[in-house]
N, C-alpha and C. Protein backbone atom coordinates (compact mmCIF):
# COMPACT_ATOMS: atom_id res chain seq x y z
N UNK A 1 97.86 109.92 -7.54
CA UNK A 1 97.73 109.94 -6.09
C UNK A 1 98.79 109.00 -5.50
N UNK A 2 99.43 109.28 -4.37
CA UNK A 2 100.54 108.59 -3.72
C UNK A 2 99.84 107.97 -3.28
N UNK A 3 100.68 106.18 -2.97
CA UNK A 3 100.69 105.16 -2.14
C UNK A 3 99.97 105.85 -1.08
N UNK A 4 100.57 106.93 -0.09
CA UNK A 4 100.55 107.27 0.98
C UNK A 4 99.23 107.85 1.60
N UNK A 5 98.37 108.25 0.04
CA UNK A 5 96.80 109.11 -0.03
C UNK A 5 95.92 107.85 -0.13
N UNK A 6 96.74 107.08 -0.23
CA UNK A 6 95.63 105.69 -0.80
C UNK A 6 94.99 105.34 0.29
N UNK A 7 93.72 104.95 0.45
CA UNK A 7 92.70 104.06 1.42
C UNK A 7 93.16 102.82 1.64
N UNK A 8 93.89 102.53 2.53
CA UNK A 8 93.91 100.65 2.49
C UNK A 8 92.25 99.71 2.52
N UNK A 9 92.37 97.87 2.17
CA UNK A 9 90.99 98.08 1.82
C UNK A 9 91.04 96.45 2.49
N UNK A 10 89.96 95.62 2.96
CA UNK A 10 89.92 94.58 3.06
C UNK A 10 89.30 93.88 2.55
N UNK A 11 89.76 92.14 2.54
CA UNK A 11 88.59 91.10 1.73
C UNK A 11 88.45 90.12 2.56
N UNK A 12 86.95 90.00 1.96
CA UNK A 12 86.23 89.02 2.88
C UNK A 12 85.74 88.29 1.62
N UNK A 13 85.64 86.54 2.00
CA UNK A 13 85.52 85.87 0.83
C UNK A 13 85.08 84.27 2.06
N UNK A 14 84.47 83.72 1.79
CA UNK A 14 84.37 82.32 2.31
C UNK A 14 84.70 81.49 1.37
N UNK A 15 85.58 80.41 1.06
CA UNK A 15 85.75 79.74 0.72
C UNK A 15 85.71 77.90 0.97
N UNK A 16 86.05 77.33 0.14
CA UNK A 16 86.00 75.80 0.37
C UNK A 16 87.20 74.96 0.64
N UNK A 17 87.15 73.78 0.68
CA UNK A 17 88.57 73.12 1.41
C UNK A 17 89.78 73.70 0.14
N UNK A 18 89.18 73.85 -0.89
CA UNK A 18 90.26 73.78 -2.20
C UNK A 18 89.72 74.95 -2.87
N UNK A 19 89.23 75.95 -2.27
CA UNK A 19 89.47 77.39 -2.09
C UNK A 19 88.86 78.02 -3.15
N UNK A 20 87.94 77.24 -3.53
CA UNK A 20 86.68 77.31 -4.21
C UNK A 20 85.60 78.53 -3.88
N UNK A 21 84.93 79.91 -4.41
CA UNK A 21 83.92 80.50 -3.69
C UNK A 21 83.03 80.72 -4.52
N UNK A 22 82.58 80.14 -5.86
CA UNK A 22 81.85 80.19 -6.44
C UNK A 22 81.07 79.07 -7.41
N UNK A 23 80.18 79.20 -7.88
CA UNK A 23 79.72 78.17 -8.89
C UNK A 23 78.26 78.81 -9.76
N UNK A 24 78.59 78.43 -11.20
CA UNK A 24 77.42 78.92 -12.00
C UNK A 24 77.27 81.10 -11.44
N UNK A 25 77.95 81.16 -10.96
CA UNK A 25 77.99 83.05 -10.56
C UNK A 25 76.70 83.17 -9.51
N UNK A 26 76.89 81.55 -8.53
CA UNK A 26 76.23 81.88 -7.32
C UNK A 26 77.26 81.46 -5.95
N UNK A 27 76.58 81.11 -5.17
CA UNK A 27 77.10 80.94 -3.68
C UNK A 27 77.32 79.33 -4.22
N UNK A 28 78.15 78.77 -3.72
CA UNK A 28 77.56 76.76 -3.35
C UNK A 28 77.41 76.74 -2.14
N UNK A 29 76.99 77.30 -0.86
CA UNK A 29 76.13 76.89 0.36
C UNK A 29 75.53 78.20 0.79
N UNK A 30 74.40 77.93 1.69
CA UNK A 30 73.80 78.75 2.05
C UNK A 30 73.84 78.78 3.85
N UNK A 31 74.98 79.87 3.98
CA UNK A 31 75.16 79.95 5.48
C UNK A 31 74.78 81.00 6.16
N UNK A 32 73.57 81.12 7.19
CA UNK A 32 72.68 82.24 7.11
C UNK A 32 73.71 82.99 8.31
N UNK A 33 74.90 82.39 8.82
CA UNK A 33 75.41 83.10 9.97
C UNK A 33 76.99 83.73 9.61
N UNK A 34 77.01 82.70 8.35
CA UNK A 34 78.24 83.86 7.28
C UNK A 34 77.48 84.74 7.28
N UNK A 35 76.68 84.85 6.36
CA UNK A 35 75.97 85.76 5.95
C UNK A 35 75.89 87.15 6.83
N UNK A 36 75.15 86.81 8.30
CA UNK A 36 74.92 87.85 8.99
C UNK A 36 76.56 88.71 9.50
N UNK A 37 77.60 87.59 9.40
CA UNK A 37 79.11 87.72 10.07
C UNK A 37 79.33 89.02 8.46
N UNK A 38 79.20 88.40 7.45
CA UNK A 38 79.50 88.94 6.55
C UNK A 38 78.82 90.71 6.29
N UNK A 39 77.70 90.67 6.89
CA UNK A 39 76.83 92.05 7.21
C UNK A 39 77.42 92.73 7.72
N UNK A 40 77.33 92.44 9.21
CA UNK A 40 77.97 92.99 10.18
C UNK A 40 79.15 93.74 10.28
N UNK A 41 80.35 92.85 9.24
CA UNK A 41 81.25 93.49 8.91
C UNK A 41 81.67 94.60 8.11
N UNK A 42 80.92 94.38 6.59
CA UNK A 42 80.50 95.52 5.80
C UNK A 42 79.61 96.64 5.90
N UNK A 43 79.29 96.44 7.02
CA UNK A 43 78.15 97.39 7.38
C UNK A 43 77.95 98.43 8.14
N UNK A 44 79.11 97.52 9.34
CA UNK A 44 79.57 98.81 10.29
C UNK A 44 80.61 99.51 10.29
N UNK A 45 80.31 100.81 9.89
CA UNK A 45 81.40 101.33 10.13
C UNK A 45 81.58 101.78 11.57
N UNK A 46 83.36 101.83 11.83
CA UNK A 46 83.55 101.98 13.02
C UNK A 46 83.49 104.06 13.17
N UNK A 47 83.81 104.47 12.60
CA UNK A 47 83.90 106.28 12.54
C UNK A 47 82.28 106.53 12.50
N UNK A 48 81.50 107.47 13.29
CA UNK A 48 80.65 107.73 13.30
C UNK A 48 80.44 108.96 12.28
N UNK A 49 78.90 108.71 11.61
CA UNK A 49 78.63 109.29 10.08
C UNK A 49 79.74 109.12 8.97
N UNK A 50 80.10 108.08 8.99
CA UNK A 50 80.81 107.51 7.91
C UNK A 50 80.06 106.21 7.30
N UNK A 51 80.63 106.19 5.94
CA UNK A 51 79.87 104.39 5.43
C UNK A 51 81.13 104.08 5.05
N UNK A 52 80.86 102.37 5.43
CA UNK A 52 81.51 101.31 4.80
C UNK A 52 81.52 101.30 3.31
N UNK A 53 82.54 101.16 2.16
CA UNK A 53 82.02 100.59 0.84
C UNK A 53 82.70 99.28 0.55
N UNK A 54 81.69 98.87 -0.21
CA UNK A 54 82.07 96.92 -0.92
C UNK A 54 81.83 97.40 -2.44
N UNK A 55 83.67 97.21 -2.96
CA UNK A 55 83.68 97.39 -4.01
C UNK A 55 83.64 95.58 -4.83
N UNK A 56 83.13 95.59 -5.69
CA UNK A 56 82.78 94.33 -6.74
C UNK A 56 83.10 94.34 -7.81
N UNK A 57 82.68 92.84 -8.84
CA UNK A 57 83.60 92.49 -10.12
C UNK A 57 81.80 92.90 -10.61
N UNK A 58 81.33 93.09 -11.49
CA UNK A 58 80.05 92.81 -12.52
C UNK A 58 79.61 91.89 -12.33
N UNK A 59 80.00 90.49 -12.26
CA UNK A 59 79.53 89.14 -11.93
C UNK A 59 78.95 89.09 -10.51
N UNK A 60 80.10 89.70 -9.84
CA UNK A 60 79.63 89.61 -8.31
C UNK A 60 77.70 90.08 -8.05
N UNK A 61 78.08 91.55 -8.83
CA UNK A 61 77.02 92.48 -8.44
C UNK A 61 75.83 91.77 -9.10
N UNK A 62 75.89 90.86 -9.99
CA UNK A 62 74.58 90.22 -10.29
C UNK A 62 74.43 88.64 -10.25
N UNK A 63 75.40 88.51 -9.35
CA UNK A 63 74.79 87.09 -8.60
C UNK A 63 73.99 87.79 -7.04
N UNK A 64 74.30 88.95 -6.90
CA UNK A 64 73.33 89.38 -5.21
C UNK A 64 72.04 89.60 -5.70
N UNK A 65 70.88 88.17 -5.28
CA UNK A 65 69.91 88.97 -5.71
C UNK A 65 68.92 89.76 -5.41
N UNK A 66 68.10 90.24 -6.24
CA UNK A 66 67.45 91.82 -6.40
C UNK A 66 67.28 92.60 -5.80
N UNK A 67 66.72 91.77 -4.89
CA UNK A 67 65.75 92.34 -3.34
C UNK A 67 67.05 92.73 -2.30
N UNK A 68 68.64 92.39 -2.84
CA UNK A 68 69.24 92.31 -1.99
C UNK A 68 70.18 94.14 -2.56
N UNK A 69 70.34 94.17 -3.62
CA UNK A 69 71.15 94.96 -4.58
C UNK A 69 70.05 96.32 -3.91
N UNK A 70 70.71 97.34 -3.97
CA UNK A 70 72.58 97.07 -3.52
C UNK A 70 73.00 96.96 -2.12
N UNK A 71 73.69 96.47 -1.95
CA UNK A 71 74.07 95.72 -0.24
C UNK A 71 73.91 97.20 0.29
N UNK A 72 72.69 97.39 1.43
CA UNK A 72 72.21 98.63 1.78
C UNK A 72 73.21 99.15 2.89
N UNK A 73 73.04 100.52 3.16
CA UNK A 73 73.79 100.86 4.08
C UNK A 73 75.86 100.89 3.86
N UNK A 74 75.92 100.77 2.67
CA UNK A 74 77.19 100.65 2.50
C UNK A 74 77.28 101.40 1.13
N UNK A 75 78.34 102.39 0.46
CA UNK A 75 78.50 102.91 -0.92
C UNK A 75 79.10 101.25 -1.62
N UNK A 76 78.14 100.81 -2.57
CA UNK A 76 78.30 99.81 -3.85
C UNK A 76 79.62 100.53 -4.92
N UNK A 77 80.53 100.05 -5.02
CA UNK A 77 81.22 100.33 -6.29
C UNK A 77 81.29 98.89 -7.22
N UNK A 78 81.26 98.87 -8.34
CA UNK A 78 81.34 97.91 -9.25
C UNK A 78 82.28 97.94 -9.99
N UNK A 79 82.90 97.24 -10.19
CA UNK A 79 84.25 97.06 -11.46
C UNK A 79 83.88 96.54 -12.99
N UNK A 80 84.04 97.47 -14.01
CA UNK A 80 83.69 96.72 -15.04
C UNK A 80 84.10 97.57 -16.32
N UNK A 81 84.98 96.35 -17.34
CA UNK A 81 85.29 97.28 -18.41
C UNK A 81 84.40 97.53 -19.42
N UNK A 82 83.59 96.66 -19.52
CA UNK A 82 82.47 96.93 -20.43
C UNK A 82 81.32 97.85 -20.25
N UNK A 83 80.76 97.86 -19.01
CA UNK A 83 79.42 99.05 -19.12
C UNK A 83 79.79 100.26 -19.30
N UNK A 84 78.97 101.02 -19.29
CA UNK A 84 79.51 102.88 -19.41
C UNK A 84 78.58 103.56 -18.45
N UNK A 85 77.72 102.75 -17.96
CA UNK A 85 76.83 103.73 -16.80
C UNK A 85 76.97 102.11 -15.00
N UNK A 86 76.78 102.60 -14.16
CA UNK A 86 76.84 102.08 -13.08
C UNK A 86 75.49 101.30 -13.38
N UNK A 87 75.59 100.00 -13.16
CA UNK A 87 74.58 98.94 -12.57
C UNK A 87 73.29 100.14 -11.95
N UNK A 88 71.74 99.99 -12.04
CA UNK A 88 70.73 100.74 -11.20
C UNK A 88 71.32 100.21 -9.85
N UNK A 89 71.14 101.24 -9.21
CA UNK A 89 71.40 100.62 -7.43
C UNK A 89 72.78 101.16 -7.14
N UNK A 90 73.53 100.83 -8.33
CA UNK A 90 75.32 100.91 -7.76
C UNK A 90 75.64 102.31 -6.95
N UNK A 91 76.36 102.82 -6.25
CA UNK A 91 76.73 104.27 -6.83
C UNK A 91 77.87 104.60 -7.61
N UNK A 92 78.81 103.52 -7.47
CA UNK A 92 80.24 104.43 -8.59
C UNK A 92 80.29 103.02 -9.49
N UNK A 93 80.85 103.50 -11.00
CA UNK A 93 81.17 102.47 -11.38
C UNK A 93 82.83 102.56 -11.77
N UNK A 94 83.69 101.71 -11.64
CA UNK A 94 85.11 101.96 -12.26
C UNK A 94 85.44 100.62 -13.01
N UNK A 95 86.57 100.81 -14.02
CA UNK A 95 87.02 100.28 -14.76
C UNK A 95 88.10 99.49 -14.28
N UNK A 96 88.58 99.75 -12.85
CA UNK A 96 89.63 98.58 -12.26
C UNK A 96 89.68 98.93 -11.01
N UNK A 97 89.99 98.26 -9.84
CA UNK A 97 90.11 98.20 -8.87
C UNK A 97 91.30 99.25 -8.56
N UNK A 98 92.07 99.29 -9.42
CA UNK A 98 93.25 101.15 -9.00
C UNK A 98 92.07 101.94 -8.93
N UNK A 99 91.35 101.93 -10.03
CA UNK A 99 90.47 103.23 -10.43
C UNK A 99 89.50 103.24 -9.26
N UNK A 100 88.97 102.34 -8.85
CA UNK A 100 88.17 102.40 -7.68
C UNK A 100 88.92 103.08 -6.32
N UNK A 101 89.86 102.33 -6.01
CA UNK A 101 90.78 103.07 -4.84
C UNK A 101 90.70 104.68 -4.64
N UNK A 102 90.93 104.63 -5.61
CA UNK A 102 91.76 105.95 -5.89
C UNK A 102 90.83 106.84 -6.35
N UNK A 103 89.06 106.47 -6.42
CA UNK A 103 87.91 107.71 -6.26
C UNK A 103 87.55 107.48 -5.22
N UNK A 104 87.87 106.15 -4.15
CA UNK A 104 87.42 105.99 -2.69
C UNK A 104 88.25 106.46 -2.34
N UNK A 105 89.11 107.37 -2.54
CA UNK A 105 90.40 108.22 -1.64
C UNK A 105 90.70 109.36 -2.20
N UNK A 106 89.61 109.73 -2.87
CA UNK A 106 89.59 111.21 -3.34
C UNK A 106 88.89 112.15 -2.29
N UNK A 107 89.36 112.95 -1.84
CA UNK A 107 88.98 113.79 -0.46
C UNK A 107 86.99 114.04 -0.65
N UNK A 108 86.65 114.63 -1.43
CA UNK A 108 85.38 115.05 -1.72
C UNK A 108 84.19 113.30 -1.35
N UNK A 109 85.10 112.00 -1.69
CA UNK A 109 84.23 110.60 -1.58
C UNK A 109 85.24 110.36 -0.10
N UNK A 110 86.26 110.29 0.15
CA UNK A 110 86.66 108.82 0.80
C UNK A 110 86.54 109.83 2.41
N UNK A 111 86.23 111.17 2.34
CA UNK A 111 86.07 111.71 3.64
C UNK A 111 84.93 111.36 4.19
N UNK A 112 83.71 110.84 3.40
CA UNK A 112 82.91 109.78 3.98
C UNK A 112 82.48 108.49 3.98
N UNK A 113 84.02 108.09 3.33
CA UNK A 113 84.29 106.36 3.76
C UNK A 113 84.83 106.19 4.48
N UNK A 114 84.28 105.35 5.79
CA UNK A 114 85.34 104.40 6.67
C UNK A 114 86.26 103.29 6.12
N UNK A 115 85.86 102.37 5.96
CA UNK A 115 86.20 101.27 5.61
C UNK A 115 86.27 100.46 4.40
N UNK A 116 86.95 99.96 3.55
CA UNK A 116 86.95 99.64 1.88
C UNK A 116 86.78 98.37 2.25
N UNK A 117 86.17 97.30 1.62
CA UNK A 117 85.44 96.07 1.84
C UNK A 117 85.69 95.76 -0.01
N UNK A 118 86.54 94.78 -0.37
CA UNK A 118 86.40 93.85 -1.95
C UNK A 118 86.10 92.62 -1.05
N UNK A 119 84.74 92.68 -2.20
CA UNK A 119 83.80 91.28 -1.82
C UNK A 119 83.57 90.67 -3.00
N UNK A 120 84.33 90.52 -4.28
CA UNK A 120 84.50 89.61 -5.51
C UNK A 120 84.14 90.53 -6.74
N UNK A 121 85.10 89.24 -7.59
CA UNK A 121 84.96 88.00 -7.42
C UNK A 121 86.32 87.53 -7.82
N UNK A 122 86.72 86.19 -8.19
CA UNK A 122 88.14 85.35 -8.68
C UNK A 122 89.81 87.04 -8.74
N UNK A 123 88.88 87.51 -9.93
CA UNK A 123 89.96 88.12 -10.69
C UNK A 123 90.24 89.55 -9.68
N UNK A 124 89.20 89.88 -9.21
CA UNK A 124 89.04 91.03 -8.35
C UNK A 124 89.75 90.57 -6.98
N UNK A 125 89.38 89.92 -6.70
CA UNK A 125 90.64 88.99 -5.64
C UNK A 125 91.91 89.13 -5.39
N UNK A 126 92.09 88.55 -7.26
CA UNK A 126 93.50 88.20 -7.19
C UNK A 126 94.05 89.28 -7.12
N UNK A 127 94.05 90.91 -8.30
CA UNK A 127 94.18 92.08 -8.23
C UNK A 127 94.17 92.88 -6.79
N UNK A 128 93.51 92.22 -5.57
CA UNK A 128 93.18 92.67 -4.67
C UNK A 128 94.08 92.33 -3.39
N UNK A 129 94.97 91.15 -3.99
CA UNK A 129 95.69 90.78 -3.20
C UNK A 129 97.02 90.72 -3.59
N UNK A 130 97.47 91.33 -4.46
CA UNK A 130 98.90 91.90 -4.66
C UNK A 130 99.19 93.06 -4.16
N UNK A 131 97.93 94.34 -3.98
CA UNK A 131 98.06 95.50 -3.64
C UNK A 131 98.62 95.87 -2.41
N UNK A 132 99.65 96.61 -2.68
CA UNK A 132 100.21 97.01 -1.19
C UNK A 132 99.16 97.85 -0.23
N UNK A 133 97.96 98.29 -0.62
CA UNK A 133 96.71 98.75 -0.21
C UNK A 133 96.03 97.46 0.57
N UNK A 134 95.69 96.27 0.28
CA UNK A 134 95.43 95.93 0.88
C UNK A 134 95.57 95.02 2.35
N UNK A 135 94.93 95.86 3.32
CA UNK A 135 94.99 95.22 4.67
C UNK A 135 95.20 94.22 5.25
N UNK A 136 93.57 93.42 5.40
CA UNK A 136 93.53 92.19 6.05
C UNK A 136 92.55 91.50 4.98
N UNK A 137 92.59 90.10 5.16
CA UNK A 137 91.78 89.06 4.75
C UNK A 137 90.53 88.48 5.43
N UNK A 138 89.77 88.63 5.45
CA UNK A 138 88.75 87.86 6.84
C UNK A 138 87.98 86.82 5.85
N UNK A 139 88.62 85.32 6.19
CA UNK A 139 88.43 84.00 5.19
C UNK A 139 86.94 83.75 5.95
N UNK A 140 86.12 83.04 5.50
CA UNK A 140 85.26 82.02 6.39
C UNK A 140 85.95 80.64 5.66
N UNK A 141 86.37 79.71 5.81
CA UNK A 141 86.69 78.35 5.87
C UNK A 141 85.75 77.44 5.84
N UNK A 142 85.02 77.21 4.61
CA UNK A 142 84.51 76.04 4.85
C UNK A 142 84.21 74.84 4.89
N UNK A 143 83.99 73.64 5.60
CA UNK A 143 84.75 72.62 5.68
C UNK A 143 83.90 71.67 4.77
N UNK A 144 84.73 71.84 3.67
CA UNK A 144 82.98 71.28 2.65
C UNK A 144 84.48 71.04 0.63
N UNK A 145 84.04 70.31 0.32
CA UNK A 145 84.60 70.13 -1.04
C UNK A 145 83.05 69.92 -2.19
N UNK A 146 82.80 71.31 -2.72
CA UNK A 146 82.12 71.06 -3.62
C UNK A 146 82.54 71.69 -4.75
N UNK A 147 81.52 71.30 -5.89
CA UNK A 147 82.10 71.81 -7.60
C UNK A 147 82.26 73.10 -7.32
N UNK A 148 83.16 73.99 -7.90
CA UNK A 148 82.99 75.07 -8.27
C UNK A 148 83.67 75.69 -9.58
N UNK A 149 83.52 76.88 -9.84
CA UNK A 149 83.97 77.21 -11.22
C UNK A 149 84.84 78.30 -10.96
N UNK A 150 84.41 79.04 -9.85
CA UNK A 150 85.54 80.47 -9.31
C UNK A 150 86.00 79.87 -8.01
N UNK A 151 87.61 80.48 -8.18
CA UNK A 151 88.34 80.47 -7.18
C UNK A 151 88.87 81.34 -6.58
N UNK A 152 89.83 81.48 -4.97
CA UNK A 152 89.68 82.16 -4.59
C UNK A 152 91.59 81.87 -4.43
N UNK A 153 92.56 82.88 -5.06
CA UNK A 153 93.73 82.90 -4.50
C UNK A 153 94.42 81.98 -4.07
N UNK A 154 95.90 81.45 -3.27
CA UNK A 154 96.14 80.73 -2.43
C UNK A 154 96.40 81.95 -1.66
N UNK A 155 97.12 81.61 -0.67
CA UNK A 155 97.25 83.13 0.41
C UNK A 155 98.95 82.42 0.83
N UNK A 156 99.57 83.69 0.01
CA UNK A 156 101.02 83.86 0.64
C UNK A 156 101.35 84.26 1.80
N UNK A 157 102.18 83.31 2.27
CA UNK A 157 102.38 83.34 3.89
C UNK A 157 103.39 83.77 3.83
N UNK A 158 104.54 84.34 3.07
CA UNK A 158 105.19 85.10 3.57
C UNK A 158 104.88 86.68 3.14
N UNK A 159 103.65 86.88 3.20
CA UNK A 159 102.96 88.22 2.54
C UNK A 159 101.89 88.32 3.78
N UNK A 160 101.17 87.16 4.09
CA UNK A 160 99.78 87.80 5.11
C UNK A 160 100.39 86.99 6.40
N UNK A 161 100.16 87.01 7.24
CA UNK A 161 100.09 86.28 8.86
C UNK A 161 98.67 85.92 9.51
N UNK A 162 98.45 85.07 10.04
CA UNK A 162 97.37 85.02 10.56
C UNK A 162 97.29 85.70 11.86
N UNK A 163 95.94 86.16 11.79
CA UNK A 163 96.13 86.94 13.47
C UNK A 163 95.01 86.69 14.39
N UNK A 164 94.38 86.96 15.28
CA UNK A 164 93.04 86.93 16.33
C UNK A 164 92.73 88.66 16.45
N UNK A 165 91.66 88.20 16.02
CA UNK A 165 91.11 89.51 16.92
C UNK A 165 89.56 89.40 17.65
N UNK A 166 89.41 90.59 18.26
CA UNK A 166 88.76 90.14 19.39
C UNK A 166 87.37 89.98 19.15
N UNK A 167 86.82 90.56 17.43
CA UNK A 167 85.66 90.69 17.41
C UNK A 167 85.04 89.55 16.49
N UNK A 168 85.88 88.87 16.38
CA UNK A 168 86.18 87.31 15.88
C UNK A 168 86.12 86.00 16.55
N UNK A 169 85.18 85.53 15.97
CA UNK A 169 85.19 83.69 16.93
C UNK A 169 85.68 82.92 16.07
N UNK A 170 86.92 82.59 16.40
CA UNK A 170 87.50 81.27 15.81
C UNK A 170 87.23 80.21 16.14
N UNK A 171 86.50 80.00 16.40
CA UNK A 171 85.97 78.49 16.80
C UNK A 171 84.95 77.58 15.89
N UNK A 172 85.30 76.66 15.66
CA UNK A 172 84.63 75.96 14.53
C UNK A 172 82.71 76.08 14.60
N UNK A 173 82.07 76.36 13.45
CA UNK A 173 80.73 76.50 13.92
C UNK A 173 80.06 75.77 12.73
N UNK A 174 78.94 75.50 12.93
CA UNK A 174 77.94 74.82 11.94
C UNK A 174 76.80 75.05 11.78
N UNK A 175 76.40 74.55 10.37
CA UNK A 175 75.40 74.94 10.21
C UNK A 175 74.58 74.23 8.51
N UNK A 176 73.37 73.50 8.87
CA UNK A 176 72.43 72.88 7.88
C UNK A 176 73.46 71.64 7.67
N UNK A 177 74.60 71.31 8.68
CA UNK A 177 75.77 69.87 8.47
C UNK A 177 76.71 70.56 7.75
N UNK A 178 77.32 71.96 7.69
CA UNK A 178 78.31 72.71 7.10
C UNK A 178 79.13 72.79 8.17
N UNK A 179 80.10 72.64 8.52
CA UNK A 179 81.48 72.83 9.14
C UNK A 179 82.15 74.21 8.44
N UNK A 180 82.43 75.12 9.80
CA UNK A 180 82.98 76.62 9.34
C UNK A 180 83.45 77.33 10.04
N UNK A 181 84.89 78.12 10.00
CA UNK A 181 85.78 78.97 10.84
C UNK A 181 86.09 80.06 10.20
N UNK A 182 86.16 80.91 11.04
CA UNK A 182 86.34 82.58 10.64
C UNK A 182 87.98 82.52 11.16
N UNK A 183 88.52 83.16 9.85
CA UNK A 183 90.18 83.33 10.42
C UNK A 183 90.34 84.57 9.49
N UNK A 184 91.74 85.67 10.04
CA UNK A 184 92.35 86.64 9.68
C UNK A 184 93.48 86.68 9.25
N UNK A 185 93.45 87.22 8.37
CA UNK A 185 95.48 87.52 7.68
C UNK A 185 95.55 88.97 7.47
N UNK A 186 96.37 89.49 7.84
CA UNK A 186 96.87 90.61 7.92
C UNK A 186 98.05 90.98 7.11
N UNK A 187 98.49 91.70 5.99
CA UNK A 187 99.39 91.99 5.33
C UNK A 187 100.79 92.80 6.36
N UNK A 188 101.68 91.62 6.16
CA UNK A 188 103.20 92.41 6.62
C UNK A 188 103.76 93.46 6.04
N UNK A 189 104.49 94.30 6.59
CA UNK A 189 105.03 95.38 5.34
C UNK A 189 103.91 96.15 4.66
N UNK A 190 102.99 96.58 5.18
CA UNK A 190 101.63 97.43 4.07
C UNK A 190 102.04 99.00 4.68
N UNK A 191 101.64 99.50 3.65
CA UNK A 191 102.39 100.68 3.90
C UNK A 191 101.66 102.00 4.53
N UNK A 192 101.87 102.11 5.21
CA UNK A 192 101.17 103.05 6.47
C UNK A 192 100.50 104.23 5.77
N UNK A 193 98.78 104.33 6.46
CA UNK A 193 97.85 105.63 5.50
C UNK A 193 97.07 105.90 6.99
């Protein structure tokens, strides 16, 4: 499939001062208004009778827990070289994030996807952010230095730009004594679909 058939896709990731988004294959804070920011986004699609999908690493998909799996209202894809059947709950499973793309942009699936959403983890990231497929970045920032074990990228600035948009509050917010900002990067040069 050409560049040109490809779905572009976005990531959303909150991170820490030192760009930290994981620990033990959970969250390290509990921000109930990421959270809902983080819904909201994956959830709506903007094309009417279309779904959003949030494609994931294996780790990701089983740090969400139970009651939560699979993030409803959105097609679940999972990344993983080891299983041979999809996670219960999932609907697709693929072996790499190309392979995912590229059945979310197969006419028969991606004619009822809006929007491609990678929501982790580390390695799925990083893969996620070389791709000339992918879009924009939507960081949450949070103003916090704790342990973690997964990380999240640095973000090449002469590759993404930061931008505003309108459905976005950049303005510093808090929460349980957490300090936190929603910011955007947008890939220069991505190649038009």
């Amino acid at each position: 499939m050409s560049l040109l058939n490809l779905k572009k896709f976005n990531i959303i990731v909150a991170v820490s001062k030192d760009m930290g988004i994981g620990v033990n294959g959970d969250l390290p804070w509990r921000l109930r208004k990421d959270m809902k920011q983080f819904k909201l986004l994956t959830s709506n699609a903007i094309v009417d009778g279309k779904k959003n999908a949030v494609v994931m690493g294996r780790k990701t998909w089983n740090s969400i827990p139970k009651k939560f799996r699979p993030l409803q209202n959105r097609v679940n894809v999972v990344l993983s070289r080891n299983l041979s059947d999809p996670p219960p709950g999932a609907d697709y499973l693929c072996g790499s994030l190309e392979k995912a793309i590229n059945l979310l942009s197969q006419e028969s699936i991606g004619d009822q996807i809006d929007l491609v959403w990678i929501i982790g983890g580390s390695e799925v990231y990083k893969e996620a952010m070389k791709s000339p497929q992918c879009h924009q970045l939507y960081i949450t920032r949070v103003d916090s230095t704790v342990e973690c074990d997964a990380f999240f990228p640095a973000i090449d600035s002469s590759k993404y730009t930061k931008i505003s948009l309108p459905n976005i509050d950049e303005t510093e917010q808090e929460e349980n004594g957490i300090k936190f900002k929603y910011e955007v990067y947008e890939q220069t040069n991505i190649s038009e679909n």
